[in-house]
Each structure stands twice: as structure tokens, then as C-alpha cells.
Protein backbone atom coordinates (compact mmCIF):
# COMPACT_ATOMS: atom_id res chain seq x y z
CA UNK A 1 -1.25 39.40 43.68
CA UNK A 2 -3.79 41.36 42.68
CA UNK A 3 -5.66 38.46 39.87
CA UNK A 4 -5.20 36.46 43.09
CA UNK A 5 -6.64 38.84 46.01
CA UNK A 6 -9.74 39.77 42.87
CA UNK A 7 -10.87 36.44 42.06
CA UNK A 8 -10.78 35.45 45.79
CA UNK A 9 -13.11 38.37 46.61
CA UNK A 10 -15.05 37.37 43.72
CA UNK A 11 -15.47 33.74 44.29
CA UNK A 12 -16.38 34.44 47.94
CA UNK A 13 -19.25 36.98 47.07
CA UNK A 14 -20.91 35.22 44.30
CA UNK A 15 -20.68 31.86 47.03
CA UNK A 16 -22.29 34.44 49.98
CA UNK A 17 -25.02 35.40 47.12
CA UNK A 18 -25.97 32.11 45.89
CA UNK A 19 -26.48 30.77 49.26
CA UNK A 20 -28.75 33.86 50.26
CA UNK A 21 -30.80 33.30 47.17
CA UNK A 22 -31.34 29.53 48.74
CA UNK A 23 -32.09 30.90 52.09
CA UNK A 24 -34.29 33.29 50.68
CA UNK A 25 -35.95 30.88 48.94
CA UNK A 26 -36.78 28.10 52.18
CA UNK A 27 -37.80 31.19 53.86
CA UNK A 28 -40.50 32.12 51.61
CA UNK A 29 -41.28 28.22 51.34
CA UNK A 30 -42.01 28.48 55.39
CA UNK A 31 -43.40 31.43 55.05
CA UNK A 32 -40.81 33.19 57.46
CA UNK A 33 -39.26 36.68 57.62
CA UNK A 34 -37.37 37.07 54.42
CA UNK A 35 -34.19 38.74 53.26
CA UNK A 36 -34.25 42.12 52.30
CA UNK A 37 -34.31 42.79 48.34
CA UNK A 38 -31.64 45.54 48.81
CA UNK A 39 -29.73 43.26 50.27
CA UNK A 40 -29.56 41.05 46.91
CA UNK A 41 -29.14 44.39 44.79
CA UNK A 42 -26.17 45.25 46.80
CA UNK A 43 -24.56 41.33 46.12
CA UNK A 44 -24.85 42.09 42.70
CA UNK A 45 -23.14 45.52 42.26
CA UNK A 46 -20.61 43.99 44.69
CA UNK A 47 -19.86 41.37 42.31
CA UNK A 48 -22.19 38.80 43.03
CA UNK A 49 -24.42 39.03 39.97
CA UNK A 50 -23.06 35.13 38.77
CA UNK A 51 -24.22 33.75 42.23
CA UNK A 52 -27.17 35.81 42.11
CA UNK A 53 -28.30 34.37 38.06
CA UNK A 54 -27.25 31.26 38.76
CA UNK A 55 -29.49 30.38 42.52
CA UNK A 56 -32.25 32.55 39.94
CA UNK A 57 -31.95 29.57 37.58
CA UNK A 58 -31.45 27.06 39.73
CA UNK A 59 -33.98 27.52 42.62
CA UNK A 60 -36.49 29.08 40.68
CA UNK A 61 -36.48 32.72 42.50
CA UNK A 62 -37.56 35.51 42.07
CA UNK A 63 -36.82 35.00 38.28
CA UNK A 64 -40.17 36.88 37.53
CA UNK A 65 -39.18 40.08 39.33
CA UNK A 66 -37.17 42.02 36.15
CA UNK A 67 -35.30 44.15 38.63
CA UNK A 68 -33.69 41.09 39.57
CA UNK A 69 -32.58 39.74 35.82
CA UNK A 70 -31.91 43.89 34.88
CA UNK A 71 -29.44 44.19 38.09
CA UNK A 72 -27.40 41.05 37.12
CA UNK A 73 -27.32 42.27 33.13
CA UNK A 74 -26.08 45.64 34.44
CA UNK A 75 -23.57 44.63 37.20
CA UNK A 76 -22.44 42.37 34.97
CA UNK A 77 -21.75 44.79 32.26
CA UNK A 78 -20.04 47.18 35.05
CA UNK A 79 -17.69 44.65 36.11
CA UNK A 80 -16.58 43.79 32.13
CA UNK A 81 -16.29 47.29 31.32
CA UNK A 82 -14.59 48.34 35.12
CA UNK A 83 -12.48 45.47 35.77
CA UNK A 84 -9.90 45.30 32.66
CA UNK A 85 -10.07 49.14 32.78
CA UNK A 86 -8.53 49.13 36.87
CA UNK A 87 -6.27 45.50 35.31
CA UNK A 88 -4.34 48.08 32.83
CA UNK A 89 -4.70 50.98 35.05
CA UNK A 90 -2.57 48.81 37.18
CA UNK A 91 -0.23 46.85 34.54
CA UNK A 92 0.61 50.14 33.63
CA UNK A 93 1.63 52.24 36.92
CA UNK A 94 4.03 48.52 38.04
């Protein structure tokens, strides 16, 4: 239940964060009101840092901004050293 309930939580945050980025993106295109960067930061530690690399990559944003490329690098090594740390914590209390 839990692998289940994780990578459903996962899958829909790095979806929600990828299509930001995009958004993000046509809005500074048009030159409209644009999406707070905390907002972005906050995907990533969430678990959105894959979404968040991979609209970097693909639409070509805000891939010059390092805080951007560090925050994904750190997130990501968060969530490998976090999640199999909580996945034993939990194989071992069932």
C-alpha cells in the first residue's frame, strides 16, 4: 500500500511540476505575470525535482538560473537518501 500510495503522490507532483515549468514558460513568452520561483523550489523538495529537470531540458527554462539545477541535485539526493530510510523504517515496524 504504501509503494502504491508513494509513487502515486510522486507521479502526480512531478506531472503538476512539469506542466508549471510549461506554463511558466508561455507566460514569459507573452510576457504575462509569471509563476512565483518559490513556488518551483517548493515542487522540488516536494518531490517534483524529475518534472522540474526534465520541462528544464525540454522547454529550455530557466536552465541558466543554478538555483534551479542545485535544487533538483539536492532534492534529489534528499529523496534517495530519505525514501529507503522511511521504506525500512516501515518493513521493519509491519
Amino acid at each position: 500500500m504504501f509503494i502504491w500510495t508513494l509513487t502515486i503522490y510522486l507521479a502526480a507532483v512531478n506531472i503538476a511540476a512539469y506542466f508549471l515549468m510549461r506554463a511558466d514558460k508561455q507566460r514569459a513568452q507573452n510576457k504575462e505575470w509569471r509563476i512565483e520561483e518559490s513556488v518551483f523550489f517548493t515542487l522540488c523538495f516536494l518531490g517534483g525535482f524529475i518534472g522540474i529537470h526534465l520541462a528544464m531540458e525540454h522547454f529550455r527554462h530557466k536552465t541558466k538560473h543554478w538555483q534551479f539545477r542545485a535544487a533538483v541535485i539536492i532534492s534529489a539526493v534528499i529523496f534517495l537518501i530519505i525514501l529507503p530510510i522511511i521504506f525500512f523504517m516501515r518493513m521493519k515496524t509491519s
